[in-house]
C-alpha atoms as a PDB file:
ATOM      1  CA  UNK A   1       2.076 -14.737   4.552  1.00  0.00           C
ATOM      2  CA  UNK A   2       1.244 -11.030   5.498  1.00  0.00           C
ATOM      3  CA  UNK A   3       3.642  -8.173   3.146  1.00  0.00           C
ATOM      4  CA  UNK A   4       3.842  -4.815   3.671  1.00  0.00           C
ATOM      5  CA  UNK A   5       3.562  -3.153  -0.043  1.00  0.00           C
ATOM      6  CA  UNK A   6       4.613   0.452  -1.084  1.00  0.00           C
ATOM      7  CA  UNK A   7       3.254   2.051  -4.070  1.00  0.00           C
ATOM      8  CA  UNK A   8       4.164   5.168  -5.756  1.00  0.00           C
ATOM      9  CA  UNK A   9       1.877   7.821  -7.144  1.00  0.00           C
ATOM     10  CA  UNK A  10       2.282  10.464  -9.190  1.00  0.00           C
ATOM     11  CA  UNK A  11      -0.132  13.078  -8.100  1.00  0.00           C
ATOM     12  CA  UNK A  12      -1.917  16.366 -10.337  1.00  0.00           C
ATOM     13  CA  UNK A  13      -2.304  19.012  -8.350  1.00  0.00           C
ATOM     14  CA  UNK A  14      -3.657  22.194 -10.218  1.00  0.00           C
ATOM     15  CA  UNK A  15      -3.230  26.280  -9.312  1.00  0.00           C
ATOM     16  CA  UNK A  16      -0.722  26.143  -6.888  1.00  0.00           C
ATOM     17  CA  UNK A  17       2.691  28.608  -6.826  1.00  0.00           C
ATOM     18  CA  UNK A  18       4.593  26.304  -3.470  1.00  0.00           C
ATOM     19  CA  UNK A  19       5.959  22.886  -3.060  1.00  0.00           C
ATOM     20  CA  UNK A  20       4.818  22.825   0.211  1.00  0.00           C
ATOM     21  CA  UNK A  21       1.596  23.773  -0.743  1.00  0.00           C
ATOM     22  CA  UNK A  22       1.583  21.142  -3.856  1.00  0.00           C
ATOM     23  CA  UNK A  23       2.778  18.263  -1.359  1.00  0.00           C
ATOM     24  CA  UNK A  24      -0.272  19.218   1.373  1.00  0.00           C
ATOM     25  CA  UNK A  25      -3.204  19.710  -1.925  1.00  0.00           C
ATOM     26  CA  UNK A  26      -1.984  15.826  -3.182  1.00  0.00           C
ATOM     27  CA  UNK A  27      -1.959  14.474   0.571  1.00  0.00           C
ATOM     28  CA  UNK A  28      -5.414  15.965   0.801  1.00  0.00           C
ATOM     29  CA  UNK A  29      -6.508  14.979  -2.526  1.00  0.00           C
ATOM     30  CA  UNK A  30      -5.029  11.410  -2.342  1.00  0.00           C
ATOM     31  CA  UNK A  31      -6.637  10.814   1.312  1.00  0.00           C
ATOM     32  CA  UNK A  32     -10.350  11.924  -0.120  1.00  0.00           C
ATOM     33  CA  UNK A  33     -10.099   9.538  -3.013  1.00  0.00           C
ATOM     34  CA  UNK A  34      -9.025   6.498  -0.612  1.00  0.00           C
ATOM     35  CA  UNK A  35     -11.445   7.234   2.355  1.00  0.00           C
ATOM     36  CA  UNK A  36     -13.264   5.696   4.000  1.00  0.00           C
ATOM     37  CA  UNK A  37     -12.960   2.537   1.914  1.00  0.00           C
ATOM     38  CA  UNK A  38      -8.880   2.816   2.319  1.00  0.00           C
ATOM     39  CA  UNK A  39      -8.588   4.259   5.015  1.00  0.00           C
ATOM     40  CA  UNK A  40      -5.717   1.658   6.381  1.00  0.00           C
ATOM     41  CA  UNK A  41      -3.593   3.014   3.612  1.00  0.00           C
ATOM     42  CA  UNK A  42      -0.813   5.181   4.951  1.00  0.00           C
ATOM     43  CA  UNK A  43       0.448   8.705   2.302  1.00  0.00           C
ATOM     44  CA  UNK A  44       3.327   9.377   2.595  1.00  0.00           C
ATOM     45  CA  UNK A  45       5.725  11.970   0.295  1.00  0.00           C
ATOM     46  CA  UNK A  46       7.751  10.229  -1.584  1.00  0.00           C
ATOM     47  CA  UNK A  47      11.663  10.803  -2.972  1.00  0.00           C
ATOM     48  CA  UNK A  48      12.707  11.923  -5.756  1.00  0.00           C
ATOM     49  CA  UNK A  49      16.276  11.865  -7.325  1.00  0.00           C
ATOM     50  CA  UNK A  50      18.068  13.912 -10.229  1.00  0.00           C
ATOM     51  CA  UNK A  51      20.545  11.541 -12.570  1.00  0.00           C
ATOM     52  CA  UNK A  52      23.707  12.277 -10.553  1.00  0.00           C
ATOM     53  CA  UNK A  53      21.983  11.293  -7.404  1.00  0.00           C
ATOM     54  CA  UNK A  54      20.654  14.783  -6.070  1.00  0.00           C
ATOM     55  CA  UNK A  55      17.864  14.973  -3.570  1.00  0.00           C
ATOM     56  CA  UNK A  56      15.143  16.756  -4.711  1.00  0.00           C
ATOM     57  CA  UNK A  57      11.855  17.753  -3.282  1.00  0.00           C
ATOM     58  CA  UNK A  58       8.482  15.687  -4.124  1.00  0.00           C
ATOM     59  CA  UNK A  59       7.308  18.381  -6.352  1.00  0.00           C
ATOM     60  CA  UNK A  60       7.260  19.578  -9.569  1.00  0.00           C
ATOM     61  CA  UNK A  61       5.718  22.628 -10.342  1.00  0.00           C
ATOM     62  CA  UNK A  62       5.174  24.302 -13.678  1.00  0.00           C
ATOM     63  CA  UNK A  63       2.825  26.708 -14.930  1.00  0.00           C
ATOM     64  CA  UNK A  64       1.038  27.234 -11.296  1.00  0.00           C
ATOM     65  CA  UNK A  65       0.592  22.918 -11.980  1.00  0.00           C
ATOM     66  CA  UNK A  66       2.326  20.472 -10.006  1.00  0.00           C
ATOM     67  CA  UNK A  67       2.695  16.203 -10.185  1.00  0.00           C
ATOM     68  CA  UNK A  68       3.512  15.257  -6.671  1.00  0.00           C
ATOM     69  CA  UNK A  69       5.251  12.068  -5.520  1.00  0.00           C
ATOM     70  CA  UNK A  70       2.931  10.485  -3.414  1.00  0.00           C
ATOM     71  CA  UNK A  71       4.108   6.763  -1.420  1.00  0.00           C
ATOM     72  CA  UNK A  72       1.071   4.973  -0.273  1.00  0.00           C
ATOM     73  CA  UNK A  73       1.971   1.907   1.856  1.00  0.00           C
ATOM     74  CA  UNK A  74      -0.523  -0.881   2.738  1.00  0.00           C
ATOM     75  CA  UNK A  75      -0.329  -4.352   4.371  1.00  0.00           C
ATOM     76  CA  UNK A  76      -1.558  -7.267   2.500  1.00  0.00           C
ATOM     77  CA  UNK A  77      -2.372 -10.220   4.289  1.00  0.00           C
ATOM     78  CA  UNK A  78      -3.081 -13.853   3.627  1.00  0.00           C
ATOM     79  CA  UNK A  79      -1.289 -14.044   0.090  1.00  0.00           C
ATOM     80  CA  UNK A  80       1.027 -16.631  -1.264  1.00  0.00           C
ATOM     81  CA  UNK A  81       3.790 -14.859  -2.823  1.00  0.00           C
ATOM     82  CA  UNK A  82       4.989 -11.183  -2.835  1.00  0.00           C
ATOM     83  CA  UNK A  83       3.759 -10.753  -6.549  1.00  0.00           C
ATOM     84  CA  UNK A  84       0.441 -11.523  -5.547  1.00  0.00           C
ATOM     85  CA  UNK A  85       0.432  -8.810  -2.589  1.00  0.00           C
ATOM     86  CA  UNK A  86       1.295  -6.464  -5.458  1.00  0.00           C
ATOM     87  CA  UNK A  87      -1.303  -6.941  -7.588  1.00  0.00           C
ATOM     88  CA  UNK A  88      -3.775  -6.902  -4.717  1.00  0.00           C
ATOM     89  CA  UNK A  89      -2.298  -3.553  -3.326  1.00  0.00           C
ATOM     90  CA  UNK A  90      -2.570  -2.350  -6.985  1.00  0.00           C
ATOM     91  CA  UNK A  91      -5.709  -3.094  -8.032  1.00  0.00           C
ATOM     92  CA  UNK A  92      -7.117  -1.862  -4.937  1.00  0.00           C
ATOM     93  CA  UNK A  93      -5.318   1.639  -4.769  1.00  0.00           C
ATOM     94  CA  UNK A  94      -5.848   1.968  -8.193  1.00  0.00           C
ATOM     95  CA  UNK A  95      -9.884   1.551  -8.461  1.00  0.00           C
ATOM     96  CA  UNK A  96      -9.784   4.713  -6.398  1.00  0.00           C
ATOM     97  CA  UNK A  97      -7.415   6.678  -7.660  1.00  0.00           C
ATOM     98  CA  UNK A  98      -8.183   7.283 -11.341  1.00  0.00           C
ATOM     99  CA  UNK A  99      -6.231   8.406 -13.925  1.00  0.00           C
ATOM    100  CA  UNK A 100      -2.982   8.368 -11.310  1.00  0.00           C
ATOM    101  CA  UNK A 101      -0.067   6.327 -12.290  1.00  0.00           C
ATOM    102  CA  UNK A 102       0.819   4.104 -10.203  1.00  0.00           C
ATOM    103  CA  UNK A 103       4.296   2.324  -9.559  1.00  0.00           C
ATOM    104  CA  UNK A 104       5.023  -1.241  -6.631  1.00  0.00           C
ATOM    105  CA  UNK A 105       7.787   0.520  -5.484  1.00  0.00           C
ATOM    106  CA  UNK A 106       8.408  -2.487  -2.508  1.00  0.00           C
ATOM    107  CA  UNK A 107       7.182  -5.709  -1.379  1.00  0.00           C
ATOM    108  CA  UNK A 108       8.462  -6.639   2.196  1.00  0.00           C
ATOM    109  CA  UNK A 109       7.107  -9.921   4.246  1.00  0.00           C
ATOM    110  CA  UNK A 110       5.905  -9.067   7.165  1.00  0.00           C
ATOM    111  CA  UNK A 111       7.487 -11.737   9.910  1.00  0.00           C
ATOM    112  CA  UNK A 112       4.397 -13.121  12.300  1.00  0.00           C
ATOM    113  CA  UNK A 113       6.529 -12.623  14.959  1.00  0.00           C
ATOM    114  CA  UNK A 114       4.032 -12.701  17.659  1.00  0.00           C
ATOM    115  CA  UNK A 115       2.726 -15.873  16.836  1.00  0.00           C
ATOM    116  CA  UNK A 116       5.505 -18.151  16.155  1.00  0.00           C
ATOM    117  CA  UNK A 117       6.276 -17.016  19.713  1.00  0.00           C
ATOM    118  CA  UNK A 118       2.459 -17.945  20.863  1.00  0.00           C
ATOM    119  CA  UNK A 119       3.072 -21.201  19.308  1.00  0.00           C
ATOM    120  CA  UNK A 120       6.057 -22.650  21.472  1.00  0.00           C
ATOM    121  CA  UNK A 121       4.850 -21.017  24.504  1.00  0.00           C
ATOM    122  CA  UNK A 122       1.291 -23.200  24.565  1.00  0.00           C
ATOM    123  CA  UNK A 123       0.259 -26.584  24.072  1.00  0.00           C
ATOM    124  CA  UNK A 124       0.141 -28.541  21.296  1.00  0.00           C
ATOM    125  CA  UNK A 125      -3.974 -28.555  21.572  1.00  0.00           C
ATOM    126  CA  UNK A 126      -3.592 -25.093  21.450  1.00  0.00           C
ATOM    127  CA  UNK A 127      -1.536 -24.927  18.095  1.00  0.00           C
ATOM    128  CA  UNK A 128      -4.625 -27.584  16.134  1.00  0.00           C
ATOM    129  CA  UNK A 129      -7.049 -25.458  17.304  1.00  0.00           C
ATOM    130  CA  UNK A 130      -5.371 -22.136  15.702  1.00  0.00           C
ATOM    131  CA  UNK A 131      -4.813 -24.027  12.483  1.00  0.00           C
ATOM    132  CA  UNK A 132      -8.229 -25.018  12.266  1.00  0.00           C
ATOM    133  CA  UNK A 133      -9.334 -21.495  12.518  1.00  0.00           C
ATOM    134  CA  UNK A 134      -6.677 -20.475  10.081  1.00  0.00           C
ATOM    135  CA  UNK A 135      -8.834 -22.992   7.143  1.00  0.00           C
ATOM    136  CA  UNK A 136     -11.873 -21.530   8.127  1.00  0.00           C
ATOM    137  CA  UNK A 137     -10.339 -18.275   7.280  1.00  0.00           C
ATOM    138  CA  UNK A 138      -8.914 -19.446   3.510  1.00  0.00           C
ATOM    139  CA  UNK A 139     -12.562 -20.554   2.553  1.00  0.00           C
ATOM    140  CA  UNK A 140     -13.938 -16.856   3.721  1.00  0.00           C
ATOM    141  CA  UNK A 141     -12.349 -15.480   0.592  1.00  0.00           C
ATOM    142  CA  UNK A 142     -13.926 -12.829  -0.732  1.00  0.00           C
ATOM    143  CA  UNK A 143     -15.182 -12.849  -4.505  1.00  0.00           C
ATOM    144  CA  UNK A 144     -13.312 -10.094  -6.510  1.00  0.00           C
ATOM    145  CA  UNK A 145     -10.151 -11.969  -4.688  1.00  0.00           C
ATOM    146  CA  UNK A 146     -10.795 -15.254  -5.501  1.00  0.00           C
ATOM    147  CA  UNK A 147      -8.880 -15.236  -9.049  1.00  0.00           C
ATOM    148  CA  UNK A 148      -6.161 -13.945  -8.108  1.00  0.00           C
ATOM    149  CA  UNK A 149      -6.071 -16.802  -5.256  1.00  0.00           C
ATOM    150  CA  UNK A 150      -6.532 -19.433  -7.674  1.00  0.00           C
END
């Protein structure tokens, strides 16, 4: 199962006096800390909400210092549960992005669209083949992952 995971992060951002220019510093920021090993991960702002349900912009800004709201959304693929694509998304985000909270804000399943419709349009030679190259796959797994397979 592939799942499409959004996490939120809360961003520093120091001497600035604009949202705007708080919201483009933590994209910037954010992107250098995840590239090039991340670079899959998509930033985008993120929403915040007062208590009686106002809208209100990413930023916070106090003091010429802001904490942006940051979404960063990543596909995790070959896990067994949506817990597990969490953690993964987490722990990977996270080793780069030190000393930023992070929050899973949502776990969707990605449907495999594409190949369930593969697999009723070809033979049935076809379909053992593909699931013999989907066990190769599994035992490719690569060693920081392996407990969290287990």
């Amino acid at each position: 199962m592939n799942c499409r995971v959004v996490v939120e992060a809360a961003v520093p951002v120091f001497d600035v006096e604009t949202e705007d220019e708080a919201i483009r510093i933590a994209i910037s920021k954010t992107g250098e800390m995840l590239n090039p090993d991340l670079n899959y991960v998509e930033i985008n702002m993120g929403e915040r909400t007062s208590p009686s349900g106002e809208e209100l912009p990413p930023a916070f800004i106090a003091a010429d210092e802001a904490l942006v709201a940051l979404e960063l959304e990543m596909t995790v693929f070959n896990v067994e549960r949506e817990e597990h694509a969490s953690r993964i998304a987490r722990k990977e985000i996270g080793q780069r992005l030190e000393n930023i909270p992070l929050e899973v804000m949502e776990v969707e399943v990605i449907e495999e669209e594409t190949a369930d419709e593969d697999a009723t349009d070809e033979s049935t030679d076809t379909e053992s083949t593909d699931e013999t190259e989907e066990t190769e796959d599994d035992d490719e797994i690569l060693p920081e992952f392996e407990d969290l397979v287990e």
